[in-house]
N, C-alpha and C. Protein backbone atom coordinates (compact mmCIF):
# COMPACT_ATOMS: atom_id res chain seq x y z
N UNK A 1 -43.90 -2.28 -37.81
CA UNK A 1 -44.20 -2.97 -36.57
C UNK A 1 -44.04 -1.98 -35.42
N UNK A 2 -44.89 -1.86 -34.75
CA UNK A 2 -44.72 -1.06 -33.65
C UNK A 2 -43.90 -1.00 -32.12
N UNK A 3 -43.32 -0.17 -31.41
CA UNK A 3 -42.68 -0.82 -30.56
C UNK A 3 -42.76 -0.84 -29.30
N UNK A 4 -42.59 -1.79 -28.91
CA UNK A 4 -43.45 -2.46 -27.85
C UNK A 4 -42.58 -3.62 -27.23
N UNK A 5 -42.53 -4.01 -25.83
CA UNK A 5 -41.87 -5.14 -25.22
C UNK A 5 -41.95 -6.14 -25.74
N UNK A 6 -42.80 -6.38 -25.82
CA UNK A 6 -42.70 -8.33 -26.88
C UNK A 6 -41.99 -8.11 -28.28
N UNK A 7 -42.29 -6.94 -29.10
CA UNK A 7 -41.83 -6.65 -30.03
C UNK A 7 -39.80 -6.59 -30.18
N UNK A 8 -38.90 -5.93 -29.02
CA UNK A 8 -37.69 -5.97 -29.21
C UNK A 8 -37.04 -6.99 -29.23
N UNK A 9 -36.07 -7.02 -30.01
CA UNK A 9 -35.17 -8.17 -30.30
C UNK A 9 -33.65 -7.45 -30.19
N UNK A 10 -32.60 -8.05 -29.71
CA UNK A 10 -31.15 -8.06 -29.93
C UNK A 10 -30.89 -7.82 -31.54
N UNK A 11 -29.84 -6.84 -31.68
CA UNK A 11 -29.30 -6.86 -33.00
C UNK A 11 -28.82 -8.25 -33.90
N UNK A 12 -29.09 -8.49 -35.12
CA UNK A 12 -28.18 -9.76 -35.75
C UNK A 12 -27.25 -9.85 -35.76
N UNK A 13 -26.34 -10.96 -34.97
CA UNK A 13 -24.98 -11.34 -34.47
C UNK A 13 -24.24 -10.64 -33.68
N UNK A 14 -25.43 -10.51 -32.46
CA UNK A 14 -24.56 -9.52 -31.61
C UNK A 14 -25.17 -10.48 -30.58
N UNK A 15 -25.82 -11.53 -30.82
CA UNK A 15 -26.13 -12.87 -29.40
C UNK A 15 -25.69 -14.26 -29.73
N UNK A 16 -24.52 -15.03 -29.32
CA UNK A 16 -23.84 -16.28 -29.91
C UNK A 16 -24.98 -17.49 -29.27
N UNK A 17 -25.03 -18.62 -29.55
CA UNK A 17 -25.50 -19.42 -28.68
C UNK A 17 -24.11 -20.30 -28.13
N UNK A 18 -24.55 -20.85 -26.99
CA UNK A 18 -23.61 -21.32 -26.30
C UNK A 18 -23.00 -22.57 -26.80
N UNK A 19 -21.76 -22.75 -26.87
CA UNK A 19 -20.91 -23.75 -27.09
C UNK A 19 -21.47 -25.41 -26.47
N UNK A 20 -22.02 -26.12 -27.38
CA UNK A 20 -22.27 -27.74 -26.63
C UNK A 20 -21.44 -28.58 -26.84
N UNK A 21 -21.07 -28.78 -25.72
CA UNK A 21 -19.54 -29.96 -25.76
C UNK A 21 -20.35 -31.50 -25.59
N UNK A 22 -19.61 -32.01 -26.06
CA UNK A 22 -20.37 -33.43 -25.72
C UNK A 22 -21.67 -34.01 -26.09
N UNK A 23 -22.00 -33.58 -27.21
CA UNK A 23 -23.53 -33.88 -27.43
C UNK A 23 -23.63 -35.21 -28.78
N UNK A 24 -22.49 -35.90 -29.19
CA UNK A 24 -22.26 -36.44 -30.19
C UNK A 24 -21.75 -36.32 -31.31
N UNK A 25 -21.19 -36.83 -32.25
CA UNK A 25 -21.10 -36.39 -33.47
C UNK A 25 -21.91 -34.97 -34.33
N UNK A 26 -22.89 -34.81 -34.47
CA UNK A 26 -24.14 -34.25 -35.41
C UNK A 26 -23.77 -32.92 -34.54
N UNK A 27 -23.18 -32.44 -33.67
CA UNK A 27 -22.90 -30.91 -32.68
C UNK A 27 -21.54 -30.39 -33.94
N UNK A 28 -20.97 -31.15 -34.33
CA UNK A 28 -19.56 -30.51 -35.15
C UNK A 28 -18.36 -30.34 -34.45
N UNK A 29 -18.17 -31.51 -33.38
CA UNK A 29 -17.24 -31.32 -32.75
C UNK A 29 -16.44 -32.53 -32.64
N UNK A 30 -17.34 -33.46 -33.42
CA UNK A 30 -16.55 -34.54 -33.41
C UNK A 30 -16.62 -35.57 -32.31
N UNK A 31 -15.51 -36.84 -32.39
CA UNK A 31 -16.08 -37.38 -31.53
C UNK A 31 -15.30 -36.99 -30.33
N UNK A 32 -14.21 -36.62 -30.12
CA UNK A 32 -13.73 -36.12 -28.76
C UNK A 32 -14.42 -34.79 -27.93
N UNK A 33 -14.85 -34.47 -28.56
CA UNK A 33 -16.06 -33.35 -28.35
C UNK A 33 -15.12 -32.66 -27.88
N UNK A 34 -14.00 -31.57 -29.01
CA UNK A 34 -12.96 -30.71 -28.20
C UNK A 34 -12.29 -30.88 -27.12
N UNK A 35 -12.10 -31.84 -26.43
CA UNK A 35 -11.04 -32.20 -25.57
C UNK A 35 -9.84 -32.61 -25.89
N UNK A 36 -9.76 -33.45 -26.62
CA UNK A 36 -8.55 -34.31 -27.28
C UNK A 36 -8.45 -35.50 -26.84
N UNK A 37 -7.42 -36.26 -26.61
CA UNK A 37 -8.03 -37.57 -26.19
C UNK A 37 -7.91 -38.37 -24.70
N UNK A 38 -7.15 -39.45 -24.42
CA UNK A 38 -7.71 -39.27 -22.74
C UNK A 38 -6.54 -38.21 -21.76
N UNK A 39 -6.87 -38.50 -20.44
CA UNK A 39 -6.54 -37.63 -19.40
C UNK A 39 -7.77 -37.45 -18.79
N UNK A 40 -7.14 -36.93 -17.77
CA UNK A 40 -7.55 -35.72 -16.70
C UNK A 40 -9.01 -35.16 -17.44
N UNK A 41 -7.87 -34.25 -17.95
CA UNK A 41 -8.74 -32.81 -18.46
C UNK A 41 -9.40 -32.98 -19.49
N UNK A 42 -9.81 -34.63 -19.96
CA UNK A 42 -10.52 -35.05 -21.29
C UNK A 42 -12.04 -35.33 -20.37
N UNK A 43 -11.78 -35.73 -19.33
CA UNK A 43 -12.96 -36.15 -18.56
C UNK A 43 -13.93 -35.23 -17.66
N UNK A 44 -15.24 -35.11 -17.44
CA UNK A 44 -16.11 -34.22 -16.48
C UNK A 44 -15.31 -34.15 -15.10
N UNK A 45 -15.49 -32.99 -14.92
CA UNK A 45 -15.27 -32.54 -13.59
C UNK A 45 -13.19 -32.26 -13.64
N UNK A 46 -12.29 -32.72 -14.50
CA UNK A 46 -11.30 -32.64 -14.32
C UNK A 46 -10.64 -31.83 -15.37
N UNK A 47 -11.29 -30.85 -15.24
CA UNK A 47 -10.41 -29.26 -15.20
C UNK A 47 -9.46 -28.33 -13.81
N UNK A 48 -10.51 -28.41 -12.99
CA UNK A 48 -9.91 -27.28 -12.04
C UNK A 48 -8.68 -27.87 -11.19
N UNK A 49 -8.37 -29.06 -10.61
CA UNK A 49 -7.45 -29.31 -9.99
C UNK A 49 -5.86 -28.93 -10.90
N UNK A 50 -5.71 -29.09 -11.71
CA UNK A 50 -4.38 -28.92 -12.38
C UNK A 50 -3.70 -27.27 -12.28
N UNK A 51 -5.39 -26.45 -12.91
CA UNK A 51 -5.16 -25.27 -12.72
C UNK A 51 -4.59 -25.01 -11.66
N UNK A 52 -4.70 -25.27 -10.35
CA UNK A 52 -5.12 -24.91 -9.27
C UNK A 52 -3.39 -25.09 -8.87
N UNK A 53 -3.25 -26.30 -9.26
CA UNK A 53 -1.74 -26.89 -8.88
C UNK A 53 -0.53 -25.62 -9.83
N UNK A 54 -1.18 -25.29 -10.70
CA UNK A 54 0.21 -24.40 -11.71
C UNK A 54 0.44 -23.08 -11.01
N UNK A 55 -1.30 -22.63 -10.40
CA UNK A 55 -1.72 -21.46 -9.93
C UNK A 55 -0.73 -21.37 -8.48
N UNK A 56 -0.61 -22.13 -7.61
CA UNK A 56 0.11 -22.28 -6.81
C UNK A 56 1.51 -22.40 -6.62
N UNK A 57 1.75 -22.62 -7.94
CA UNK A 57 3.32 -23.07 -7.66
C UNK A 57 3.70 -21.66 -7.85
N UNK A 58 3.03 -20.83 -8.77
CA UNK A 58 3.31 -19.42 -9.52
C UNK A 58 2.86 -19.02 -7.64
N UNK A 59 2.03 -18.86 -7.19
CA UNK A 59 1.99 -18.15 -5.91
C UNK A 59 3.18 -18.46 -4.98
N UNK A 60 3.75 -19.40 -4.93
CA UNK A 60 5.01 -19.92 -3.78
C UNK A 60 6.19 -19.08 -4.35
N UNK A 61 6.51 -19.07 -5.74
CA UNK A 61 7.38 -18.33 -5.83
C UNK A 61 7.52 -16.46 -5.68
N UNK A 62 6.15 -16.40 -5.95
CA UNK A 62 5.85 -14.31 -5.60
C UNK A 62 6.52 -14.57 -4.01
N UNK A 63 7.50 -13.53 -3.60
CA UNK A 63 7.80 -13.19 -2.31
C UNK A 63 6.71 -12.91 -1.36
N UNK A 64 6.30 -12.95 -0.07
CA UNK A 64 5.39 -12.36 1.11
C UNK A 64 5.72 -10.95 1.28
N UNK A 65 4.79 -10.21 1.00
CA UNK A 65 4.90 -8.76 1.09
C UNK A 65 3.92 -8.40 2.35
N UNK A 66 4.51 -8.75 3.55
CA UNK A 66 3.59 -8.51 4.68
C UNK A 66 3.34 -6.95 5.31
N UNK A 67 2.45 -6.69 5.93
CA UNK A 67 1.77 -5.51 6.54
C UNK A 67 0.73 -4.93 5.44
N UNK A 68 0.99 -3.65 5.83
CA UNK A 68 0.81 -2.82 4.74
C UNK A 68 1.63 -1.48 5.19
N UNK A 69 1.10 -0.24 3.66
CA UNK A 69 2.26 1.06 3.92
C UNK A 69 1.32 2.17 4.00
N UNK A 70 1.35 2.86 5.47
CA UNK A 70 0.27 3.58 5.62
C UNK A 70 -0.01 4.80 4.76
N UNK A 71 -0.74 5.50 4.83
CA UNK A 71 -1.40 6.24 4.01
C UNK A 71 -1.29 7.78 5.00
N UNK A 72 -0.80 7.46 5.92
CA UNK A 72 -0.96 8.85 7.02
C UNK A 72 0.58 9.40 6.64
N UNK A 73 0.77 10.89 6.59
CA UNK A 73 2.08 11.09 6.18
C UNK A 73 3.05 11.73 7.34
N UNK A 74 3.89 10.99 7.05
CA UNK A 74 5.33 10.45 7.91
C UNK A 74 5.77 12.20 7.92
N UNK A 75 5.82 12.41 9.59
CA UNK A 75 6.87 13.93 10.04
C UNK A 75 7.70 14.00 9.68
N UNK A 76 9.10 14.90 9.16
CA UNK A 76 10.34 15.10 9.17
C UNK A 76 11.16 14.79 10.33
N UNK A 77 12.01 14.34 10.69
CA UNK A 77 12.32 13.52 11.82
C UNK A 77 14.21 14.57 11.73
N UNK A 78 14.60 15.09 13.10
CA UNK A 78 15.70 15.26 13.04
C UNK A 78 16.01 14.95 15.08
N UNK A 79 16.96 14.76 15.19
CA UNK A 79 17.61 14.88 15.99
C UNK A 79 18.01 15.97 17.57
N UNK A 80 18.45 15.63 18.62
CA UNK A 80 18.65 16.20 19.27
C UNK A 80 20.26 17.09 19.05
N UNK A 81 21.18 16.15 18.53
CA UNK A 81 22.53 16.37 18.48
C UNK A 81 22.60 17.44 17.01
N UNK A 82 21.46 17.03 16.66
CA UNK A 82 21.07 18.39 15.18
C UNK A 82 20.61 19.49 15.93
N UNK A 83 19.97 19.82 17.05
CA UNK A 83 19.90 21.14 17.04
C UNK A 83 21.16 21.62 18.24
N UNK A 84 21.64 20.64 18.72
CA UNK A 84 23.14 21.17 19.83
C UNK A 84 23.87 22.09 18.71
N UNK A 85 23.88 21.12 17.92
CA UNK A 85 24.78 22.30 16.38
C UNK A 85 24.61 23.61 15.93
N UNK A 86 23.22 23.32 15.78
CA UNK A 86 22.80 24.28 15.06
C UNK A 86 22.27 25.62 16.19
N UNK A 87 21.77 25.63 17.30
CA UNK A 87 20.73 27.02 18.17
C UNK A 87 22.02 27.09 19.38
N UNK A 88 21.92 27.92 19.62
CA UNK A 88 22.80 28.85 20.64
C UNK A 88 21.82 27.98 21.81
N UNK A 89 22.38 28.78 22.70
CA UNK A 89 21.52 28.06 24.46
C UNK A 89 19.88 29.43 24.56
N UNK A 90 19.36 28.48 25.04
CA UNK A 90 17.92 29.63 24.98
C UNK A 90 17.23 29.70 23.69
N UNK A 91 17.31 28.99 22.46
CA UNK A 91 16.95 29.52 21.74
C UNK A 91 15.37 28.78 21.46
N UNK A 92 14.44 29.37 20.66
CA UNK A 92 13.24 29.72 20.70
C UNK A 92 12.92 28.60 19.30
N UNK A 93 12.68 27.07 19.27
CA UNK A 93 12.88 26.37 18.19
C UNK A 93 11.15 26.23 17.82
N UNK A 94 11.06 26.69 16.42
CA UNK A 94 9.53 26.21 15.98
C UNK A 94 9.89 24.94 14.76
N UNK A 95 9.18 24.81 14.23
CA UNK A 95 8.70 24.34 12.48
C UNK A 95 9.36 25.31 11.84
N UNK A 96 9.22 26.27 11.79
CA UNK A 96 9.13 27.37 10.73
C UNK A 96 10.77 28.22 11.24
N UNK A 97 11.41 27.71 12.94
CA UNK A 97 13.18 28.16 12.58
C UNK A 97 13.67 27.03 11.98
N UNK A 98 12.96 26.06 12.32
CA UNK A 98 13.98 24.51 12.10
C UNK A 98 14.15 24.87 10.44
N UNK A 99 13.13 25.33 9.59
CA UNK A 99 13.53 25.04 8.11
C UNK A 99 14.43 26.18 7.85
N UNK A 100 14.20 27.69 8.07
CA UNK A 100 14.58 28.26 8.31
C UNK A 100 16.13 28.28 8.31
N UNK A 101 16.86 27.40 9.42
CA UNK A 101 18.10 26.98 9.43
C UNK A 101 18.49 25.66 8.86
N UNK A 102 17.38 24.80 7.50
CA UNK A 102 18.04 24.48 6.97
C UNK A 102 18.00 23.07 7.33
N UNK A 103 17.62 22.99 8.67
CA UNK A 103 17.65 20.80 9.19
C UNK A 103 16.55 20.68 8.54
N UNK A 104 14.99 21.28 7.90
CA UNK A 104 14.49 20.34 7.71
C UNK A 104 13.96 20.71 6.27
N UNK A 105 13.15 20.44 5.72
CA UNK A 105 12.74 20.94 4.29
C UNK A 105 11.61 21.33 4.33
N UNK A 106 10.18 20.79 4.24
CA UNK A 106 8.96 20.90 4.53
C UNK A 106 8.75 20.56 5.99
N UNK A 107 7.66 21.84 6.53
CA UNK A 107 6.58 21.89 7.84
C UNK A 107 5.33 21.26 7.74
N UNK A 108 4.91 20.77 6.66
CA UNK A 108 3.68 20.76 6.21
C UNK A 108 2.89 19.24 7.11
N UNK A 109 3.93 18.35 7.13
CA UNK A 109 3.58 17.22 7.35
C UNK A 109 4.04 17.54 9.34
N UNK A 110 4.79 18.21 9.60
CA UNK A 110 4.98 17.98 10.90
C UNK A 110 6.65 18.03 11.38
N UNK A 111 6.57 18.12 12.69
CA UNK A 111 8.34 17.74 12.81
C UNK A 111 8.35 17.26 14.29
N UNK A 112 9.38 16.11 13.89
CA UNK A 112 9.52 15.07 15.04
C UNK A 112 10.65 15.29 15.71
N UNK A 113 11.11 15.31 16.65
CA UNK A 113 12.50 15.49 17.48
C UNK A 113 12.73 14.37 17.84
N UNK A 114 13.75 13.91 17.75
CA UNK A 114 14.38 12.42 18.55
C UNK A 114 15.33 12.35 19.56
N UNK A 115 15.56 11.50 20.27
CA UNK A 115 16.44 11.13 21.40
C UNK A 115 17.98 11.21 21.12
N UNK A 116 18.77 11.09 19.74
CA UNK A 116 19.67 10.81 19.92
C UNK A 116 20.97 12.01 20.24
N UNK A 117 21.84 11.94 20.72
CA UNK A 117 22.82 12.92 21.06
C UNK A 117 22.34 13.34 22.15
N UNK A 118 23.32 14.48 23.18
CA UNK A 118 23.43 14.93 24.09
C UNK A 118 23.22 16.46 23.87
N UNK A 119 22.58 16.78 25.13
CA UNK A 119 22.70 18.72 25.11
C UNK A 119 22.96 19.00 26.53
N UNK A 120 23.67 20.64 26.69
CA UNK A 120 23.40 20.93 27.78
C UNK A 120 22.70 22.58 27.48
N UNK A 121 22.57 22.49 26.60
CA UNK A 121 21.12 23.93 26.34
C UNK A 121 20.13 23.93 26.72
N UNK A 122 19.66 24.86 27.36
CA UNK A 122 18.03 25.18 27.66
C UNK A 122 17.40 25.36 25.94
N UNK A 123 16.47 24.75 25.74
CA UNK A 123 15.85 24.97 24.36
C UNK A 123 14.39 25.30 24.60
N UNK A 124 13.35 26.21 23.95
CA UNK A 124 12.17 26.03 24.09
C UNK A 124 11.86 25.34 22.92
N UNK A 125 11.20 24.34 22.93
CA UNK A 125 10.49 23.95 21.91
C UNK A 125 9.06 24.13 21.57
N UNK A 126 8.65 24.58 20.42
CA UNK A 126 6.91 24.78 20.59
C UNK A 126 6.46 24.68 18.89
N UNK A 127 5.46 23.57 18.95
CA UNK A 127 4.41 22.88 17.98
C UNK A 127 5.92 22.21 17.68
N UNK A 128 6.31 21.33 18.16
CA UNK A 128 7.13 19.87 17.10
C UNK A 128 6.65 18.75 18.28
N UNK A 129 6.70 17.65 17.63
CA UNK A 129 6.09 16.40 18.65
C UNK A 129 7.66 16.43 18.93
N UNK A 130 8.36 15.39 19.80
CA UNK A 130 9.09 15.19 20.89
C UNK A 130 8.81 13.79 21.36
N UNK A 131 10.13 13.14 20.78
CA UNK A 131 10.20 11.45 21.76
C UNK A 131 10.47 11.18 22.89
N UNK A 132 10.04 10.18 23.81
CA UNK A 132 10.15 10.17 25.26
C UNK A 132 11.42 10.22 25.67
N UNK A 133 12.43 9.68 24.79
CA UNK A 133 13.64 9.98 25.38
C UNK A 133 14.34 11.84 25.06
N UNK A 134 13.64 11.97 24.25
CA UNK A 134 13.98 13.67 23.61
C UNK A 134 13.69 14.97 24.82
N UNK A 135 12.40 14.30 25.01
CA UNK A 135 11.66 14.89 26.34
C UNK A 135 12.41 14.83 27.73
N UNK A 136 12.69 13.58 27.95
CA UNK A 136 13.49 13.56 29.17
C UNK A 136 15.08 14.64 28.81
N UNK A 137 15.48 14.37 27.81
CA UNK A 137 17.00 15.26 27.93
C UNK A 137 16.99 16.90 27.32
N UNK A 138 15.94 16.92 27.07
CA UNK A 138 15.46 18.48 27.07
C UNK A 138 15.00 18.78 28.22
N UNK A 139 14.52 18.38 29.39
CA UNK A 139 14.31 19.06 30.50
C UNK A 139 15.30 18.21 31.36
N UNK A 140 16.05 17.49 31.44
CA UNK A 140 16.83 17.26 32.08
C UNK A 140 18.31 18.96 32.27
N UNK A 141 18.32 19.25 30.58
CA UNK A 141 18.97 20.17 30.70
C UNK A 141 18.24 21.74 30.76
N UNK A 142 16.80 21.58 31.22
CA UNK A 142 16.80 22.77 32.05
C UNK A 142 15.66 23.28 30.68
N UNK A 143 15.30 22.83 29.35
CA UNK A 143 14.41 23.20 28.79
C UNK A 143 13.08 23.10 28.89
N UNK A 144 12.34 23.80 27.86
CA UNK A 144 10.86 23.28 28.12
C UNK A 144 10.12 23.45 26.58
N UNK A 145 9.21 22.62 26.57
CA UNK A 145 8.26 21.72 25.59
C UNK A 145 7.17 22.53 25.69
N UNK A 146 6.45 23.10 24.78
CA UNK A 146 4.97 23.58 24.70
C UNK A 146 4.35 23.15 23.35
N UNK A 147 3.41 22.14 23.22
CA UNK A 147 3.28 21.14 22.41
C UNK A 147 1.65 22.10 21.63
């Protein structure tokens, strides 16, 4: 036989025909036609509500996992009262002294300075971001920021 569109067929027993519920006795299913006997879920149309009710109760108990967790990666974050410790007055702070001496681990992602603690050092700071309160008490004591 030659081959040709009208000609192909599906492999043998690799296409089921579909399951007929309810068609009488002479289908092989008897007379409950696979349901079992009454209820709900013996009758048309009364399947989905029950589901729906189990499906829910299982959802009330999962906790609310609100927001989401960003995907942008988070600076190394240290302190003001971390570098009073650590740099003499005047000293010349990058990315690359901060690890250097040890406050931070990786440059790669960035480095953040924060507000907390006191200084009375002049510091230069240059390429670390700087919080508004970090900013104010670095030039309050006479430093300066080159971003």
């Amino acid at each position: 036989m030659p081959l040709a569109l009208h000609t192909i067929k599906p492999a043998k027993g690799s296409k089921r025909n579909k399951k007929r519920v309810g068609r009488g006795n002479a289908s092989g299913h008897g007379t409950y036609s696979t349901r079992g006997l009454k209820g709900q879920r013996s009758r048309s149309g009364g399947k989905g509500g029950l589901k729906y009710k189990g499906m829910k109760q299982m959802l009330l108990s999962v906790p609310k996992k609100r927001g989401f967790k960003s995907l942008k990666p988070k600076p190394e974050v240290l302190n003001i009262n971390d570098l009073d410790a650590k740099f003499n007055d005047n000293a010349k702070i990058t990315p690359k002294t901060l690890r250097e001496s040890g406050l931070i681990s990786k440059i790669d992602k960035g480095v953040k300075i924060l507000g907390k603690g006191e200084t009375e050092k002049k510091f230069t700071i240059i390429g670390c971001d700087v919080s508004k309160s970090a900013r104010e008490k670095i030039e309050k004591s006479g430093g300066i920021i080159k971003i």
